[in-house]
N, C-alpha and C. Protein backbone atom coordinates (compact mmCIF):
# COMPACT_ATOMS: atom_id res chain seq x y z
N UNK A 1 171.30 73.10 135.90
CA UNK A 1 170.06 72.41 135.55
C UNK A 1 168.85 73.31 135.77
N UNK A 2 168.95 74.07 137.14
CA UNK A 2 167.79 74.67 137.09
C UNK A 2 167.52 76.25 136.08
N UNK A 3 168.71 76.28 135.95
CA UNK A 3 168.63 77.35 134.62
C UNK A 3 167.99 76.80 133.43
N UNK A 4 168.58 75.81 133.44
CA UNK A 4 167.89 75.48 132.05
C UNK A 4 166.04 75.23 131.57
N UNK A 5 165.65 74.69 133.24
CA UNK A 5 164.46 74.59 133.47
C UNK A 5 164.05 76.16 133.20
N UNK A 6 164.50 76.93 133.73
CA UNK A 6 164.10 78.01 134.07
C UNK A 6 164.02 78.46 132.49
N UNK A 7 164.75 78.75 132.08
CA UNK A 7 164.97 79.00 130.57
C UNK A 7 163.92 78.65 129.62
N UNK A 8 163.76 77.46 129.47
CA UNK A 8 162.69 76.30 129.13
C UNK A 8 161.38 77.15 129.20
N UNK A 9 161.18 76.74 130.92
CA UNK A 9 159.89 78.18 131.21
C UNK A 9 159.72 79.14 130.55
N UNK A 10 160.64 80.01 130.31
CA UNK A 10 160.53 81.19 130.13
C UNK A 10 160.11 81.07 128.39
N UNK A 11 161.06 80.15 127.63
CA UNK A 11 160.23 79.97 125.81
C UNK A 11 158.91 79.62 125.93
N UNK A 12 158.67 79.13 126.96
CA UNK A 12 157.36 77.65 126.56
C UNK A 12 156.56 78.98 126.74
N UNK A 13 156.51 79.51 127.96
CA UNK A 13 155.53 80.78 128.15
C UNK A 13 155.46 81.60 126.87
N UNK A 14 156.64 81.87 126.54
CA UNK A 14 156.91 82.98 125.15
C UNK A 14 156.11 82.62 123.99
N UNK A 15 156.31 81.05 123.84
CA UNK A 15 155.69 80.66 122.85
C UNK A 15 153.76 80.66 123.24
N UNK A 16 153.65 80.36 123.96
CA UNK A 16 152.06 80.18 124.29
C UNK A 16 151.84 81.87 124.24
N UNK A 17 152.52 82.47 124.94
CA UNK A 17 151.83 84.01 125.05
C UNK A 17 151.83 84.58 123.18
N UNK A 18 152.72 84.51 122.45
CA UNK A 18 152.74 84.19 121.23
C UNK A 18 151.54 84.15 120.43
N UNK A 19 151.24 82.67 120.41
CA UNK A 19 150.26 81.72 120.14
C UNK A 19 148.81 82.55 120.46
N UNK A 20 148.39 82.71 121.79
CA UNK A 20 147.45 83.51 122.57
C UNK A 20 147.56 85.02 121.52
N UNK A 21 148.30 85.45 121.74
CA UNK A 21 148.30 86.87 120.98
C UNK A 21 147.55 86.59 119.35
N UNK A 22 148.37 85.76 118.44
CA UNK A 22 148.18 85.59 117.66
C UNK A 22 146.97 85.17 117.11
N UNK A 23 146.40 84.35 118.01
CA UNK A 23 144.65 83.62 117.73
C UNK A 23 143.85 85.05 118.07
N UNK A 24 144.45 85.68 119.63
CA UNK A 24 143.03 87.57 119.56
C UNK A 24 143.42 88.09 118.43
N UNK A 25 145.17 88.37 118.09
CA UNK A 25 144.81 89.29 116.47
C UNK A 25 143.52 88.70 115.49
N UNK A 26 143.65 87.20 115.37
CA UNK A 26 142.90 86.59 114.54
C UNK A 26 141.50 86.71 114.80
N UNK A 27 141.19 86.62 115.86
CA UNK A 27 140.07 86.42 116.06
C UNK A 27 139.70 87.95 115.58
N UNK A 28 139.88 89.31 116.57
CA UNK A 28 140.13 90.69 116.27
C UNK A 28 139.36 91.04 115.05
N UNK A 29 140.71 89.87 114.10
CA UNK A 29 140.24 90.70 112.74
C UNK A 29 139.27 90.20 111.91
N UNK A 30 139.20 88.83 112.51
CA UNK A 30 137.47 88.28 111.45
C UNK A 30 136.62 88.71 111.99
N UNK A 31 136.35 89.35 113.67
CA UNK A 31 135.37 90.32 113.94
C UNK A 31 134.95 91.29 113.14
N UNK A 32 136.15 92.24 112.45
CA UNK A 32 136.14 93.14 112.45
C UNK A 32 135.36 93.23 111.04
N UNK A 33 136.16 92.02 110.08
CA UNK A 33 135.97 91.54 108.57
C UNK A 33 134.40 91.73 108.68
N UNK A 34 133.84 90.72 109.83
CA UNK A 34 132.27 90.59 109.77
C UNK A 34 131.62 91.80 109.83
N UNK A 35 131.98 92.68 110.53
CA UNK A 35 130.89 93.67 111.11
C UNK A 35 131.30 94.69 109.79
N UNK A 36 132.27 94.83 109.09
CA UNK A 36 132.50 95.41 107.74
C UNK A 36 131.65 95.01 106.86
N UNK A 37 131.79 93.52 106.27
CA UNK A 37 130.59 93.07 105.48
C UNK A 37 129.02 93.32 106.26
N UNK A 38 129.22 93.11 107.22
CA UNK A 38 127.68 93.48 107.46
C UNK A 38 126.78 94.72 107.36
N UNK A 39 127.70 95.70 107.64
CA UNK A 39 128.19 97.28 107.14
C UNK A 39 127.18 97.06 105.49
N UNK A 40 127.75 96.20 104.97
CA UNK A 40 127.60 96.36 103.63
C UNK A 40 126.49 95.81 103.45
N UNK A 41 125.74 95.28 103.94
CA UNK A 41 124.98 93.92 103.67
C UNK A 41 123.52 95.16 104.13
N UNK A 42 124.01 96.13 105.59
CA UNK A 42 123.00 96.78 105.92
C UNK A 42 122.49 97.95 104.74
N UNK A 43 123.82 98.47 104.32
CA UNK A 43 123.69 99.22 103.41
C UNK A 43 123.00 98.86 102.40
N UNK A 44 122.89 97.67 101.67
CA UNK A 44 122.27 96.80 100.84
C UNK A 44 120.78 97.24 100.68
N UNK A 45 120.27 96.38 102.21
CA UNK A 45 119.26 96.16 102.50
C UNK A 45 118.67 97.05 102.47
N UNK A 46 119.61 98.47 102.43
CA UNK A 46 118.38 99.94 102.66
C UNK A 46 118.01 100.35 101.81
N UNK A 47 118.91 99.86 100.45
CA UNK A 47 118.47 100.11 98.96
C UNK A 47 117.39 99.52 98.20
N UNK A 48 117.84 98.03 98.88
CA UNK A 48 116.03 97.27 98.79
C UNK A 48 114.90 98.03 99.32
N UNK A 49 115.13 98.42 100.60
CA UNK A 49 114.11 98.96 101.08
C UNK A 49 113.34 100.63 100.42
N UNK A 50 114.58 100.96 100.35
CA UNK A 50 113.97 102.07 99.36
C UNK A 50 112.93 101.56 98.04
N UNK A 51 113.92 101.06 97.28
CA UNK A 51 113.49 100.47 95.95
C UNK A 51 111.53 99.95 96.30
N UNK A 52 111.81 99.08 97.58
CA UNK A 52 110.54 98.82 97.93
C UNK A 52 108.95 99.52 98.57
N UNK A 53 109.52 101.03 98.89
CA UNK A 53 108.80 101.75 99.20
C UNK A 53 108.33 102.98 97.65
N UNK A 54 109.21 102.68 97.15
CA UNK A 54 108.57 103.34 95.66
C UNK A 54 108.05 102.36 95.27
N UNK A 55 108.03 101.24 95.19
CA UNK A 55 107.48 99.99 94.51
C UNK A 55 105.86 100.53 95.01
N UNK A 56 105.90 100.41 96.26
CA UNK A 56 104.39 100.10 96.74
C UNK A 56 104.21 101.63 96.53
N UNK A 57 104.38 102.62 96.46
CA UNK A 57 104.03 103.73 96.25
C UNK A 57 103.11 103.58 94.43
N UNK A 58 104.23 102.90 93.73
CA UNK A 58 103.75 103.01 92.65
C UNK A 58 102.32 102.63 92.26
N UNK A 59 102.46 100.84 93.28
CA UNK A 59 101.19 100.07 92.69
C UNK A 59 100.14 100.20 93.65
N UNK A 60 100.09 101.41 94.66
CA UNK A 60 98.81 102.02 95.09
C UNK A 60 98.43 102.82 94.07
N UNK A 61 99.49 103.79 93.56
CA UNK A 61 98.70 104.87 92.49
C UNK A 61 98.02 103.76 91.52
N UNK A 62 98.48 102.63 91.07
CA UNK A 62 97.94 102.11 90.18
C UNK A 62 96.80 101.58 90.13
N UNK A 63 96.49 101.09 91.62
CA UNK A 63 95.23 100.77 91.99
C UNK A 63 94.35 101.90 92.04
N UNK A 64 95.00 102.88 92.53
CA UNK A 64 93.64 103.89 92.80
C UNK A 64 93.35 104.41 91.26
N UNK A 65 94.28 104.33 90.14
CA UNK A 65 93.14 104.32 88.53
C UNK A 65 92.65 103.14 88.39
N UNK A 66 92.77 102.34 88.90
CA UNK A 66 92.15 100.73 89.07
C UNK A 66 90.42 101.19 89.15
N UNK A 67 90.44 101.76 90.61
CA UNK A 67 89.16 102.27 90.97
C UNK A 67 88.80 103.36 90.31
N UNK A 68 89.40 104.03 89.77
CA UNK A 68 88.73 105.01 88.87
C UNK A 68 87.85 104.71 87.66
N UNK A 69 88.58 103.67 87.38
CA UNK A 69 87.84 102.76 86.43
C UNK A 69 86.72 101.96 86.15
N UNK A 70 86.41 101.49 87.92
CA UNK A 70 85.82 101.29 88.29
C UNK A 70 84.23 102.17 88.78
N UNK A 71 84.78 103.19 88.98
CA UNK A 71 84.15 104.10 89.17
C UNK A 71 83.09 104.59 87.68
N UNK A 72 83.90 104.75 86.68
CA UNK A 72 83.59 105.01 85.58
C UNK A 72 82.03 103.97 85.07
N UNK A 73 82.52 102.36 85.56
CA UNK A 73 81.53 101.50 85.15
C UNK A 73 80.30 102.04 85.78
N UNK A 74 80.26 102.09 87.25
CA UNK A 74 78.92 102.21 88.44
C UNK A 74 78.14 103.57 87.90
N UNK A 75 79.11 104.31 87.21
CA UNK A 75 78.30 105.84 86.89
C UNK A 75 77.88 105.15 85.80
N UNK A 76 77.96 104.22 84.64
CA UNK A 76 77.61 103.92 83.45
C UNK A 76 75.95 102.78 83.80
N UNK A 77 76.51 102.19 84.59
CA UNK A 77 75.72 101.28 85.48
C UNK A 77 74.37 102.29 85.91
N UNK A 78 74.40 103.26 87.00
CA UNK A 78 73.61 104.26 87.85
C UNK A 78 73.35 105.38 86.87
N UNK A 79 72.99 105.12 85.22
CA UNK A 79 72.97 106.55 84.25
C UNK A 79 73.45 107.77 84.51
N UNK A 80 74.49 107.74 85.73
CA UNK A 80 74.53 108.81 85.55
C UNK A 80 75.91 109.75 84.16
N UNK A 81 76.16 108.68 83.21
CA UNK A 81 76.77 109.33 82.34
C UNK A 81 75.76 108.82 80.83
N UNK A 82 75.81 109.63 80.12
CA UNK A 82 74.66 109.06 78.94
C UNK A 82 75.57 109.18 77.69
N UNK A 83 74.81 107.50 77.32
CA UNK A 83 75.84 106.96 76.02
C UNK A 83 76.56 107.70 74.93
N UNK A 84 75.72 109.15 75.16
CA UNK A 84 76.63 110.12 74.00
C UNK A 84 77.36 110.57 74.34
N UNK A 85 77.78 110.47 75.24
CA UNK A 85 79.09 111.34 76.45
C UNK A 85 80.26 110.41 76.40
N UNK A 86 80.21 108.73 76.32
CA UNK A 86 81.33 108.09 76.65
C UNK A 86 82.01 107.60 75.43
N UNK A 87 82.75 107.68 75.68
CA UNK A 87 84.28 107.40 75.00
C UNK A 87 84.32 105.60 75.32
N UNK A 88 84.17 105.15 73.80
CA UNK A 88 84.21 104.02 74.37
C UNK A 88 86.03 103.17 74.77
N UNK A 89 87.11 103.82 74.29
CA UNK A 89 88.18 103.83 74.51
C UNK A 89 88.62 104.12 75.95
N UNK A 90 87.89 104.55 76.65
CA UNK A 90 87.86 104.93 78.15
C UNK A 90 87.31 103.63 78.28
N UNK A 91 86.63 103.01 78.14
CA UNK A 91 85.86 101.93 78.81
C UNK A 91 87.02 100.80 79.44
N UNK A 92 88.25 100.82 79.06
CA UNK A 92 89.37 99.37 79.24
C UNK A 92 90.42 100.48 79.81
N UNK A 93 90.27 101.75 79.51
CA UNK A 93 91.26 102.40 80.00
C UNK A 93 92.57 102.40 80.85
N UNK A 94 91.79 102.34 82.03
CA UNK A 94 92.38 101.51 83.42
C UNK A 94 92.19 100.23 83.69
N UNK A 95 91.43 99.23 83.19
CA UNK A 95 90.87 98.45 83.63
C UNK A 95 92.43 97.46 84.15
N UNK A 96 93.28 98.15 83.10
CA UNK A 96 94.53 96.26 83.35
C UNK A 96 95.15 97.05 85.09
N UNK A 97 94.57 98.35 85.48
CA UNK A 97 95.71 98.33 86.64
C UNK A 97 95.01 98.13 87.94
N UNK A 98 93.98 97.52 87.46
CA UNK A 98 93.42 96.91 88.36
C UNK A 98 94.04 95.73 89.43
N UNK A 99 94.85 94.97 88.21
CA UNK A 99 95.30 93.35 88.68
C UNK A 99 97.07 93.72 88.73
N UNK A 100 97.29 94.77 89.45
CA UNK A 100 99.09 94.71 89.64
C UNK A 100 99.07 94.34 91.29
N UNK A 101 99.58 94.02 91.64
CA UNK A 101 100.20 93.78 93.40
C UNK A 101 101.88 93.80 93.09
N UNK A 102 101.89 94.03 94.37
CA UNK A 102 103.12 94.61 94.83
C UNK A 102 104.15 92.81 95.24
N UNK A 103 105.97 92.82 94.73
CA UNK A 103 106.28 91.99 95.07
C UNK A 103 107.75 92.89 95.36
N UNK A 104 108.00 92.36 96.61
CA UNK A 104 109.42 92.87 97.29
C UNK A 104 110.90 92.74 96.99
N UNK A 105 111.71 93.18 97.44
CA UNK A 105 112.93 93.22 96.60
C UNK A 105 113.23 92.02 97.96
N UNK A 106 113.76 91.29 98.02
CA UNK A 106 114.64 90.25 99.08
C UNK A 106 115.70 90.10 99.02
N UNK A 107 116.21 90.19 98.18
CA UNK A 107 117.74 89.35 97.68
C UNK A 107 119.26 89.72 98.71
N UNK A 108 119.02 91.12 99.11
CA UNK A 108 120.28 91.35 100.48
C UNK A 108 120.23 90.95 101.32
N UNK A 109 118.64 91.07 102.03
CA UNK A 109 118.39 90.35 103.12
C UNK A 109 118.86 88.84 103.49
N UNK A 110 118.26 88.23 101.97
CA UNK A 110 118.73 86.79 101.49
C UNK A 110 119.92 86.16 102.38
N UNK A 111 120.98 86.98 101.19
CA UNK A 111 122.05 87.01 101.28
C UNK A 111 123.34 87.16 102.67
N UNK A 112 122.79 88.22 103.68
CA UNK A 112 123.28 88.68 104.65
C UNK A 112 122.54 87.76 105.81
N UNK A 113 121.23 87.18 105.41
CA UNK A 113 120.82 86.04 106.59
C UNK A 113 121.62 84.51 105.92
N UNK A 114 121.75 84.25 104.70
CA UNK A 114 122.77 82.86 104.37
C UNK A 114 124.18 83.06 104.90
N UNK A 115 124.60 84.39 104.98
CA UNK A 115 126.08 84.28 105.48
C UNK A 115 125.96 84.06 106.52
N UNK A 116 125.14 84.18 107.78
CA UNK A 116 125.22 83.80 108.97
C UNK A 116 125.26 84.94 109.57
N UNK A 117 125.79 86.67 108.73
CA UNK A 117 126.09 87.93 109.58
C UNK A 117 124.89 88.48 110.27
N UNK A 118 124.12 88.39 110.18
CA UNK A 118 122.75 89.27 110.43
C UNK A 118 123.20 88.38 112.23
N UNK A 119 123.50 87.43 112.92
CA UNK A 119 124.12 86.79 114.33
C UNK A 119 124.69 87.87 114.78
N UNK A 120 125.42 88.97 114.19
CA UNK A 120 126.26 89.81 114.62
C UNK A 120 125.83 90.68 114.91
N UNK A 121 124.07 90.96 114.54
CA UNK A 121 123.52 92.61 115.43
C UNK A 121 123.55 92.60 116.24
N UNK A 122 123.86 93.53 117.41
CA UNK A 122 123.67 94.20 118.82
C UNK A 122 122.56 94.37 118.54
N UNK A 123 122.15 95.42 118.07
CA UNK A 123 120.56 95.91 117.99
C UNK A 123 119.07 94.88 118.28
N UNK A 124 119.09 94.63 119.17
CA UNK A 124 117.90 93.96 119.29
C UNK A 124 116.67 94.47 118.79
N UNK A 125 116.13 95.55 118.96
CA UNK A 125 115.31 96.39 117.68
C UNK A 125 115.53 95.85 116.65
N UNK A 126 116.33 96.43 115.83
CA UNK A 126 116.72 95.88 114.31
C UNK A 126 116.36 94.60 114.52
N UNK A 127 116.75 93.44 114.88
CA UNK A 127 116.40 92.25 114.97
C UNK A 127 115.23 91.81 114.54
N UNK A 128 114.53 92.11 115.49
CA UNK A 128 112.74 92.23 115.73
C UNK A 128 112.45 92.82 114.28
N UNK A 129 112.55 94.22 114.04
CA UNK A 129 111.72 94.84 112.81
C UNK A 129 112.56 93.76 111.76
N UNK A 130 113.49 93.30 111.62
CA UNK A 130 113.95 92.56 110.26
C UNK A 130 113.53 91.38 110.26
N UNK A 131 112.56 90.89 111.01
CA UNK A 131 112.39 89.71 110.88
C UNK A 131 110.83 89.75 110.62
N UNK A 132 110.12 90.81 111.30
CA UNK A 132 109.03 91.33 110.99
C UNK A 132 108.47 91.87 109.50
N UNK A 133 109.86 92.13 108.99
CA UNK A 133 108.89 92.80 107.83
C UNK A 133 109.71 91.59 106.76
N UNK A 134 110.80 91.10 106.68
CA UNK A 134 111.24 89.74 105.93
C UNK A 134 110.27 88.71 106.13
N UNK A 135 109.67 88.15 107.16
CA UNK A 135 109.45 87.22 107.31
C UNK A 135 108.15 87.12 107.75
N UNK A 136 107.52 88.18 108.28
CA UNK A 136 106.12 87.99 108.61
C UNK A 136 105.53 88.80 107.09
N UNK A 137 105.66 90.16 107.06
CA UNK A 137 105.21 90.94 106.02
C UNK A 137 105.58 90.44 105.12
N UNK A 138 106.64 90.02 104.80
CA UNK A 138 106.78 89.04 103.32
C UNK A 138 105.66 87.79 102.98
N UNK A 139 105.54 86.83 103.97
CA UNK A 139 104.38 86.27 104.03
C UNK A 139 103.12 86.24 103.91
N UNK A 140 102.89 87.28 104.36
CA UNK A 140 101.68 87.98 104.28
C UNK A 140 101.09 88.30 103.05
N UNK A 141 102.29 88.96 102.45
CA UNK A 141 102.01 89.93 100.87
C UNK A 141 101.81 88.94 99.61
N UNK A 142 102.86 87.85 99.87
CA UNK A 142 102.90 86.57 99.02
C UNK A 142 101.06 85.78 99.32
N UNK A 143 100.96 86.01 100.14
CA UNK A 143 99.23 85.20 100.61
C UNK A 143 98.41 86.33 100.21
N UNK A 144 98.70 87.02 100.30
CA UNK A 144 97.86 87.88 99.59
C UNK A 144 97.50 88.47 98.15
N UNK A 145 98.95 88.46 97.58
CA UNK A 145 98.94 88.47 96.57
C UNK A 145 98.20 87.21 95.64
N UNK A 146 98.82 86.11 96.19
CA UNK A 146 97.96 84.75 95.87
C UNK A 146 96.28 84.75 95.55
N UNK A 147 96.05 85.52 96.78
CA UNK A 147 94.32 85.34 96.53
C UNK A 147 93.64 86.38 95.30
N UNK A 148 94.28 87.44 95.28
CA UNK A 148 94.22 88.39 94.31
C UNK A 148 94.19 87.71 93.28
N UNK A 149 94.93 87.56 93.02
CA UNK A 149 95.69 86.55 91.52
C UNK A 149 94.22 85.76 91.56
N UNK A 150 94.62 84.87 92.34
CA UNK A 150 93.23 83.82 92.10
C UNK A 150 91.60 84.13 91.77
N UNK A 151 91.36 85.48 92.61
CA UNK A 151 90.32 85.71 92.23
C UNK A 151 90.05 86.69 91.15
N UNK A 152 91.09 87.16 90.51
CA UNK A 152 91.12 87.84 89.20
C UNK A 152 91.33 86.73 87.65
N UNK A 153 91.96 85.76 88.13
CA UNK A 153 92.10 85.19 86.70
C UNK A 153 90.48 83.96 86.86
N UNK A 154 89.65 84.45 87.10
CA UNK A 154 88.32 83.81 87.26
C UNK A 154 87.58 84.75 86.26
N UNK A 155 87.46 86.03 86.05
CA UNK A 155 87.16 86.82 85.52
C UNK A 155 87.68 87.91 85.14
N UNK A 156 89.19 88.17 85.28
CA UNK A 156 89.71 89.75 84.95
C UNK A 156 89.80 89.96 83.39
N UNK A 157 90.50 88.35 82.99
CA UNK A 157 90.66 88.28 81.12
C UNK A 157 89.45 87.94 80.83
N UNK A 158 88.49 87.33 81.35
CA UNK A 158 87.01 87.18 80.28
C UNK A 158 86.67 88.40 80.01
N UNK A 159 86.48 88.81 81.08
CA UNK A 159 85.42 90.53 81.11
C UNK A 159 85.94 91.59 79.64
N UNK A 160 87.11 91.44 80.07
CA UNK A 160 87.90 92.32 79.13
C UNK A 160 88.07 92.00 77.91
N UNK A 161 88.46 90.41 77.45
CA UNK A 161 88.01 90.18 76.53
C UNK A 161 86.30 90.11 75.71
N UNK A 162 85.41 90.15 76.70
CA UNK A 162 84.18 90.82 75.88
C UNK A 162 84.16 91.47 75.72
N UNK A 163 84.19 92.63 76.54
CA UNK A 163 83.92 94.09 76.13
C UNK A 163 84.91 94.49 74.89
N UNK A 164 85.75 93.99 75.08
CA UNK A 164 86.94 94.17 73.57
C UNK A 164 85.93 93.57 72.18
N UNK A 165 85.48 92.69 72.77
CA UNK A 165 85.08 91.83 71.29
C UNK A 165 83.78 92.12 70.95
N UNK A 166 83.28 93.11 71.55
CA UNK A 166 81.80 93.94 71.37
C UNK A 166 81.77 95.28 70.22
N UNK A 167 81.38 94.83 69.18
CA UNK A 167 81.21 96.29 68.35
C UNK A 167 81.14 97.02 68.42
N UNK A 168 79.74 97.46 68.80
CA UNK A 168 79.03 98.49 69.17
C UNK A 168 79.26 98.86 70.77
N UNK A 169 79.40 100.28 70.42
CA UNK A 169 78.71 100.81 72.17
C UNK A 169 78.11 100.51 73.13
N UNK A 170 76.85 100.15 72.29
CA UNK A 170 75.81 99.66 72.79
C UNK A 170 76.03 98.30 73.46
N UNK A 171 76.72 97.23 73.07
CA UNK A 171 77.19 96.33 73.31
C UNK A 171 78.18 96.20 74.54
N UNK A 172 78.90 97.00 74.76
CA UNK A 172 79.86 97.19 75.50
C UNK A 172 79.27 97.71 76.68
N UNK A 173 78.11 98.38 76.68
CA UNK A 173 77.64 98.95 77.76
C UNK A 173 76.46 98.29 78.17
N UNK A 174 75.96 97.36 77.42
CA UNK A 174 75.11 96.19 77.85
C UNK A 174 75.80 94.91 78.92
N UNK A 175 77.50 94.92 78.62
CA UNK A 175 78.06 94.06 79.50
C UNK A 175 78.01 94.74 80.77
N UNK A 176 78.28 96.17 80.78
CA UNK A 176 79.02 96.48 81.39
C UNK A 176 77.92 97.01 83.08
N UNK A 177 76.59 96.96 82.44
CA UNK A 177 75.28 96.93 83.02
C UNK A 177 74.48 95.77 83.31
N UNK A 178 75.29 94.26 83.07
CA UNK A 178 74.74 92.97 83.39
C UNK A 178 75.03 93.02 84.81
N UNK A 179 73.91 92.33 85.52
CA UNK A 179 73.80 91.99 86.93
C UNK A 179 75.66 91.55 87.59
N UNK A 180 75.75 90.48 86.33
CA UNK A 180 76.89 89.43 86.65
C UNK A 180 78.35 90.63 86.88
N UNK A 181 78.28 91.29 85.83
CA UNK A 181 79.88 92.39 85.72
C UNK A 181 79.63 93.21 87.21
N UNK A 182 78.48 93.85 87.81
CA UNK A 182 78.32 94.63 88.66
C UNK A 182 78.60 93.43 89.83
N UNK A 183 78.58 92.62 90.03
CA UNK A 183 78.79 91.87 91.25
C UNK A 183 80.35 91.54 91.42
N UNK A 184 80.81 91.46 90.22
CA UNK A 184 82.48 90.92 89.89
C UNK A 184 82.93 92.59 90.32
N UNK A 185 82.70 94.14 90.02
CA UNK A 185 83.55 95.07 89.96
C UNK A 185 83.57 94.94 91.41
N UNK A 186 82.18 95.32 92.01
CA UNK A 186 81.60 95.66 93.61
C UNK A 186 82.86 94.67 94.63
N UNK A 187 82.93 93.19 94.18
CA UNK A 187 83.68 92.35 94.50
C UNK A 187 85.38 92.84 94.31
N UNK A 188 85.64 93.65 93.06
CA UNK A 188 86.73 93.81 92.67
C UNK A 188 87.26 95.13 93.66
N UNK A 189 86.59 96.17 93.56
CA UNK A 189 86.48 97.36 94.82
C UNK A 189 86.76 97.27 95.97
N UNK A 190 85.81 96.17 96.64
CA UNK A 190 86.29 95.66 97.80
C UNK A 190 87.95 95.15 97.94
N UNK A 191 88.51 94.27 96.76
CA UNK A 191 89.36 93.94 97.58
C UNK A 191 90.70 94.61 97.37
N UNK A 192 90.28 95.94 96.17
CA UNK A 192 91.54 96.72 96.14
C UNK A 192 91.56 97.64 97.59
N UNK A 193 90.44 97.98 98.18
CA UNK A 193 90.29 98.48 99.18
C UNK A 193 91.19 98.10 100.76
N UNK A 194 90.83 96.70 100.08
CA UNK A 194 91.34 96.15 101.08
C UNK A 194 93.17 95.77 100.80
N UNK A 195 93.43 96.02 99.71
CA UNK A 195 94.91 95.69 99.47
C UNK A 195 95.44 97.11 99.67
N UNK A 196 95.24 98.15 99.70
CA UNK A 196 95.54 99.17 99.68
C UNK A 196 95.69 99.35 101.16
N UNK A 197 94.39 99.43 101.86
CA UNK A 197 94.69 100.24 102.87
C UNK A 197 94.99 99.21 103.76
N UNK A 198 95.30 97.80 103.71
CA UNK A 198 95.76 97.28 104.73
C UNK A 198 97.32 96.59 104.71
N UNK A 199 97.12 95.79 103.21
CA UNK A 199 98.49 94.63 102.76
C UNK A 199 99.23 96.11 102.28
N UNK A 200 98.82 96.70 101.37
CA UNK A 200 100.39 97.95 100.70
C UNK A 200 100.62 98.78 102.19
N UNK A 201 99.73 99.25 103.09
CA UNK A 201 99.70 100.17 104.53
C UNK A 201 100.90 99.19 105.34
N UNK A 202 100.36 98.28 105.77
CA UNK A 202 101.24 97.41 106.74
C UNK A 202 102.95 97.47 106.45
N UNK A 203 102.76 96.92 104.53
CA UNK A 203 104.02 97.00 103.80
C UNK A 203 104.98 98.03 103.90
N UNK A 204 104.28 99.52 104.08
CA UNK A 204 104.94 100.74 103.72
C UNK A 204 105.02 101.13 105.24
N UNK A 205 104.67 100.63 106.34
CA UNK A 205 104.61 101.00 107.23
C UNK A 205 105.83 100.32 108.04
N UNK A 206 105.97 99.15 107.96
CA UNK A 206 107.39 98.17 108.21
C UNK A 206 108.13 98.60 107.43
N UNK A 207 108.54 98.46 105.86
CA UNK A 207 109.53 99.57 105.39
C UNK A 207 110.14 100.69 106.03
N UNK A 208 109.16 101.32 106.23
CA UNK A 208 109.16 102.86 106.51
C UNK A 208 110.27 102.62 108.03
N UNK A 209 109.81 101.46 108.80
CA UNK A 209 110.49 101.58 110.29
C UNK A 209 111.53 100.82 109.98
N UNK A 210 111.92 100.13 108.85
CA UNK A 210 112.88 98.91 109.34
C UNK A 210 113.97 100.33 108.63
N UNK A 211 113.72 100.91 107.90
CA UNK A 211 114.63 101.85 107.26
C UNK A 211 115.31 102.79 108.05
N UNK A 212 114.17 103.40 108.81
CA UNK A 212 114.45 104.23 110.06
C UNK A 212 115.68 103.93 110.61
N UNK A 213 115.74 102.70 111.52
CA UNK A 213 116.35 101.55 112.62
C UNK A 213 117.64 101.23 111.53
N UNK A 214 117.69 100.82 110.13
CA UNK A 214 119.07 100.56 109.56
C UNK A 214 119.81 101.57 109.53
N UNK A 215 119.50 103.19 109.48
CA UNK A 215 119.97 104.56 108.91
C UNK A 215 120.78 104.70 110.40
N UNK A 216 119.88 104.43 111.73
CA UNK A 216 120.64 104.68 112.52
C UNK A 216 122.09 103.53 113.17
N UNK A 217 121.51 102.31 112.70
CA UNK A 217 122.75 101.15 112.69
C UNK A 217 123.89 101.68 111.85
N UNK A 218 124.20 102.60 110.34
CA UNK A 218 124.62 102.55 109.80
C UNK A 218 125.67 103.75 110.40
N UNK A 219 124.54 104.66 111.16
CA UNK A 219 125.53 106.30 111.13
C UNK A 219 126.26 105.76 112.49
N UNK A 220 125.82 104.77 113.32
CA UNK A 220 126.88 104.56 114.46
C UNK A 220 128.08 104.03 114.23
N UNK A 221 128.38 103.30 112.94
CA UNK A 221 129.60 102.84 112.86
C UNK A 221 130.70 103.64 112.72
């Protein structure tokens, strides 16, 4: 009898130690599954991030012929260019890259925070900067972009459509010397100024670190 107990013991253990083994392989390997996809998900994200640092690279250059354009009016404005000198085809030149802003790539990030993996960084750094530039700097750029928008479709298509619909030279440079247009550019200056060196700066500046911090998550694996 007591063999048999004994015996008994000895499966029941076999089987539980078994069992036990079998759930760490399991467990083991959906660890392992995760931190693979996440692998991928980081890799992702760095392509966004690239993609997103040429983005804003681009639509600063675009702004700064924005202001060139601008520039062009205040010298037309301040005589210092005289009506036989200008090209009236220069006059709209730049004017449309005035109204571009910058919008971010999201979609890995998205993706790798709906699966639940982004739970799986160690990196507490990474943490912080990915949530910083997803979620605060994303916010930011979207509110910002907003006001832009808003305060350009008040006047960005009228303006342009007069000066388009003006015959003469003379005409075109009579708008372009009204009290009203010089208060709208001066206004318009300011706030590329301010999209540039603060909303695209901030943007390219979180990029710039969250990229840093993924390159080195990526080479430790």
């Amino acid at each position: 009898m007591k063999n048999i107990f004994a015996r008994g013991g000895v499966e029941f253990l076999a089987v539980l130690l078994g069992i036990s083994l079998s759930l760490w392989v399991d467990e083991n390997s959906t660890k392992k599954e995760i931190h693979q996809a996440l692998q991928k998900d980081l890799i992702n994200i760095r392509a966004d991030l690239k993609k997103d640092i040429n983005e804003i690279q681009r639509i600063d250059s675009l702004k700064t012929k924005g202001l060139d354009q601008i520039r062009v009016y205040l010298d037309i404005i301040n005589e210092k260019r005289q009506i036989t000198d200008i090209n009236p085809k220069l006059l709209l030149k730049n004017y449309g890259n005035i109204s571009y802003t910058f919008f971010p790539m999201g979609s890995s990030y998205l993706v790798a925070l709906n699966s639940g993996r982004l739970n799986y960084i160690e990196d507490l750094e990474l943490i912080v900067v990915l949530s910083k530039y997803y979620q605060n700097s994303y916010e930011r750029i979207k509110t910002n972009n907003y006001m832009f928008d808003e305060f350009l479709n008040k006047n960005f298509f009228r303006y342009r459509s007069i000066i388009e619909n003006k015959k003469t030279l003379e005409g075109k440079i009579a708008v372009i010397k009204s009290e009203e247009f010089f208060e709208y550019i001066i206004e318009v200056m300011d706030r590329i100024l301010v999209y540039q060196n603060y909303v695209l700066g901030d943007m390219n500046n979180s990029a710039s670190k969250l990229l840093e911090i993924i390159e080195k998550n990526i080479e430790k694996k």
